[in-house]
C-alpha atoms as a PDB file:
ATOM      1  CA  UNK A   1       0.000   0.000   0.000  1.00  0.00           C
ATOM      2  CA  UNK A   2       3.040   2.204   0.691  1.00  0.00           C
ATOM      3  CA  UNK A   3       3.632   1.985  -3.087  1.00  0.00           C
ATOM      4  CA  UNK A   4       0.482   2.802  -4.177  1.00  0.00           C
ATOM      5  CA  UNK A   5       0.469   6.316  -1.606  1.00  0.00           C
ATOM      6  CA  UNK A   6       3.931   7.144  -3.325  1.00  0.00           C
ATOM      7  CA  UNK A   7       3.052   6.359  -6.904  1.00  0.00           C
ATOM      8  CA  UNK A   8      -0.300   8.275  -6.026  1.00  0.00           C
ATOM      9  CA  UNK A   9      -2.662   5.647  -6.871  1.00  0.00           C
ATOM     10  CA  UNK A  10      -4.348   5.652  -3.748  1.00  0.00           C
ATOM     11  CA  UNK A  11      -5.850   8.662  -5.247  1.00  0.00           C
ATOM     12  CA  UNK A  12      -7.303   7.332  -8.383  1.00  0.00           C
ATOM     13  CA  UNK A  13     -11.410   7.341  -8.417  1.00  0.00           C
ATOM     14  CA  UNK A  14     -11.648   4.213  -9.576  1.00  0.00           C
ATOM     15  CA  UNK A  15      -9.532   1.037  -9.502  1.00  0.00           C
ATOM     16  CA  UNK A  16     -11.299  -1.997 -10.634  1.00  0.00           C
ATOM     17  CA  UNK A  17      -7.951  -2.968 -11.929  1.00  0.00           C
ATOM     18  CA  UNK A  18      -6.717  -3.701  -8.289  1.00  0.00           C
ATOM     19  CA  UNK A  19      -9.467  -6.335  -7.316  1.00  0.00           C
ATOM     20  CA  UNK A  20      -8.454  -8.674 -10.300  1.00  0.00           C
ATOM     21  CA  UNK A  21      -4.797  -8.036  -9.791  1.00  0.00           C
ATOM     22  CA  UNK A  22      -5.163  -8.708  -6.143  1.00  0.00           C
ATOM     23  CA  UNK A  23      -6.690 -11.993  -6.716  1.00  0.00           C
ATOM     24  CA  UNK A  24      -3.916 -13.549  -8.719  1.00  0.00           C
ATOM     25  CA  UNK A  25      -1.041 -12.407  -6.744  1.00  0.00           C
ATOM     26  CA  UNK A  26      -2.758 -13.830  -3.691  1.00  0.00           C
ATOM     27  CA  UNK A  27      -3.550 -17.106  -5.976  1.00  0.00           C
ATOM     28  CA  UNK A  28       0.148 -17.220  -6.947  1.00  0.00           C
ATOM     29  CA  UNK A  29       1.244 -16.904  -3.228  1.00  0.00           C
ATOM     30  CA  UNK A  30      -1.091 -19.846  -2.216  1.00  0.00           C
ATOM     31  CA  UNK A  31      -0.472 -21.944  -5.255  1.00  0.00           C
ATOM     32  CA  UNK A  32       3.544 -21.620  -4.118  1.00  0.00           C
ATOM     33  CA  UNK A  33       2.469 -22.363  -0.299  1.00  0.00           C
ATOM     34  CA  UNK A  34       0.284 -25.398  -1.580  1.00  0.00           C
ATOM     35  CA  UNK A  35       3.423 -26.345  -3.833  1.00  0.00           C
ATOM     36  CA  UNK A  36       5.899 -26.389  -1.097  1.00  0.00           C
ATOM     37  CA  UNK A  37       3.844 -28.132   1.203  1.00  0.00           C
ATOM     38  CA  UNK A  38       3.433 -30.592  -1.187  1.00  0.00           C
ATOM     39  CA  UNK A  39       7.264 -31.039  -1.375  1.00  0.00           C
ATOM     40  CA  UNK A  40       7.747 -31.293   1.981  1.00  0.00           C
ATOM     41  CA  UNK A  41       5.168 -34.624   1.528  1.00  0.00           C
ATOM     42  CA  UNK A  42       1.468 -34.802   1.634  1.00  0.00           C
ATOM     43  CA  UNK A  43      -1.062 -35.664   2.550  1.00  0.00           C
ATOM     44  CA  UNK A  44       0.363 -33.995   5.673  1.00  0.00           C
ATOM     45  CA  UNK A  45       1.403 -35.585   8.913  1.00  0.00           C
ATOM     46  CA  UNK A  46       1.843 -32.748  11.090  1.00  0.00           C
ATOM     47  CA  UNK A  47       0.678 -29.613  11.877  1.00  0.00           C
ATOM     48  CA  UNK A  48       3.620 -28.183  10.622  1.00  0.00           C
ATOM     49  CA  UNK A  49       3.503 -29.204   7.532  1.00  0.00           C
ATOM     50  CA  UNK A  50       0.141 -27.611   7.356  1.00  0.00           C
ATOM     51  CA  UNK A  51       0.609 -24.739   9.577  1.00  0.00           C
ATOM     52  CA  UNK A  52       1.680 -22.446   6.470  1.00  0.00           C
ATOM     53  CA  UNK A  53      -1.249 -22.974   4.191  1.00  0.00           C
ATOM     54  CA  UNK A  54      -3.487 -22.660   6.767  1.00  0.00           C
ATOM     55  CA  UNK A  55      -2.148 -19.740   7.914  1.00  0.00           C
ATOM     56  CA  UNK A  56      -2.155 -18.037   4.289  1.00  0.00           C
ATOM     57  CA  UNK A  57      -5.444 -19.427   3.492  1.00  0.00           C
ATOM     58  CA  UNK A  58      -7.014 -17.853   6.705  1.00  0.00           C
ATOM     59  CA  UNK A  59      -4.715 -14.562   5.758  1.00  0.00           C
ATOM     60  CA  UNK A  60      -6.435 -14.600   2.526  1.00  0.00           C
ATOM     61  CA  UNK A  61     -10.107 -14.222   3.874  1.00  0.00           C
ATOM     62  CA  UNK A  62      -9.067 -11.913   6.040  1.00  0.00           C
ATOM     63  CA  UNK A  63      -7.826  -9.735   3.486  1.00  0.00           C
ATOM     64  CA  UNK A  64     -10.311 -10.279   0.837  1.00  0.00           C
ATOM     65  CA  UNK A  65     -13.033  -9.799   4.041  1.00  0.00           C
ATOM     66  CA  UNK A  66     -11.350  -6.773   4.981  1.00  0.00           C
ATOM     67  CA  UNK A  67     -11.055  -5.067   2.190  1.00  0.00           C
ATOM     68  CA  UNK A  68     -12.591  -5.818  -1.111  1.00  0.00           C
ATOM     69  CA  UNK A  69     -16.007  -7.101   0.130  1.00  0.00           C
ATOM     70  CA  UNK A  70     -15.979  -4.397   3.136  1.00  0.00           C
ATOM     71  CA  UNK A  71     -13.687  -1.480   4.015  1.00  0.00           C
ATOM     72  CA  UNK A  72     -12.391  -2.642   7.549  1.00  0.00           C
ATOM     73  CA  UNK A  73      -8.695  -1.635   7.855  1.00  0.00           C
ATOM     74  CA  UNK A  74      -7.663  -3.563  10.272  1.00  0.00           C
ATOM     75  CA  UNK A  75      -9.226  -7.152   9.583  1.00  0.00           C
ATOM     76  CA  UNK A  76      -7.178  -6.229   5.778  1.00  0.00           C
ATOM     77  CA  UNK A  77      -4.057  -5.405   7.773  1.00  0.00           C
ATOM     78  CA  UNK A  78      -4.326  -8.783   9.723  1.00  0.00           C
ATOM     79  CA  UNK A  79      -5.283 -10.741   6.369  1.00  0.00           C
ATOM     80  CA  UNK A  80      -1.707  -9.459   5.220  1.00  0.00           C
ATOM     81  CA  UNK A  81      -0.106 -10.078   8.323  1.00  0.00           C
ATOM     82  CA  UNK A  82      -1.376 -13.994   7.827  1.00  0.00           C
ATOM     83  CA  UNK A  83      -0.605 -13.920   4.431  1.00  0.00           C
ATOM     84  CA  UNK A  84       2.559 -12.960   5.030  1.00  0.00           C
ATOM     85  CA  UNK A  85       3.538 -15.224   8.120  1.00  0.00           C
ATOM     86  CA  UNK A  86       2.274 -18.275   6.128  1.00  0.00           C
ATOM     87  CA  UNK A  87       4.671 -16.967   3.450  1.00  0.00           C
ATOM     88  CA  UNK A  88       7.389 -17.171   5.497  1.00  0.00           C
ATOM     89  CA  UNK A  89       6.840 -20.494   7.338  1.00  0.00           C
ATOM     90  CA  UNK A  90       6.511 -21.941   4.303  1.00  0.00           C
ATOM     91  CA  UNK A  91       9.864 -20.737   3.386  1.00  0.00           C
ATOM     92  CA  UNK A  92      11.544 -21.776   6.498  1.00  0.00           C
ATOM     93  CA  UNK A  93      13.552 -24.925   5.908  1.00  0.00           C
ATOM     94  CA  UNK A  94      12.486 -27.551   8.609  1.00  0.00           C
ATOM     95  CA  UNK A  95      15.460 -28.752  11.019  1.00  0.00           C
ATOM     96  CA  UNK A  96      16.059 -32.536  10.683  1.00  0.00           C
ATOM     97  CA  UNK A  97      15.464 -32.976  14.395  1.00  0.00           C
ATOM     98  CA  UNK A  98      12.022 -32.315  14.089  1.00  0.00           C
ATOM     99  CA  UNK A  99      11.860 -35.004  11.047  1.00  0.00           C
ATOM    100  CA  UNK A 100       9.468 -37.670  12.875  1.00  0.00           C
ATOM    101  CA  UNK A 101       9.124 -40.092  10.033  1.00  0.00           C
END
């Protein structure tokens, strides 16, 4: 959002662009969650393995809640917060002493 306020989009009347756009960047970001957790082996065995798409899946009703369907700031801000944390435990490589297999 800081990039829209400093390109000044945030002042454009209309932006039906940004709905659309919105929706495949967060289907990219849970199509690469869903991906990795399907590396890391599925159908999963732990909650760990499934912590990070269920954190970016929750993230992403937040956010669409939050702000395209209603204009509540801070359920959007927590949506991106969620999307965001589910981001990066997905990216976080998993010790081997946790590896119960």
């Amino acid at each position: 959002m800081a990039t829209f306020g400093i390109s000044g989009l945030q002042v454009m009347p209309n932006r039906p662009w940004l709905v659309p756009l919105l929706l495949v960047f967060l289907g990219v970001q849970l199509f690469a969650v869903g991906k990795r957790m399907r590396r890391s082996g599925f159908p999963p065995r732990s909650l760990r393995r499934i912590a990070p798409l269920a954190l970016s899946l929750a993230g992403v009703a937040a956010l669409l809640a939050g702000s395209v369907f209603g204009t509540i700031p801070t359920l959007a801000f927590t949506g991106a917060a969620l999307v965001a944390l589910g981001s990066f435990a997905a990216a976080v490589p998993r010790r081997a002493g946790f590896a119960r297999e």
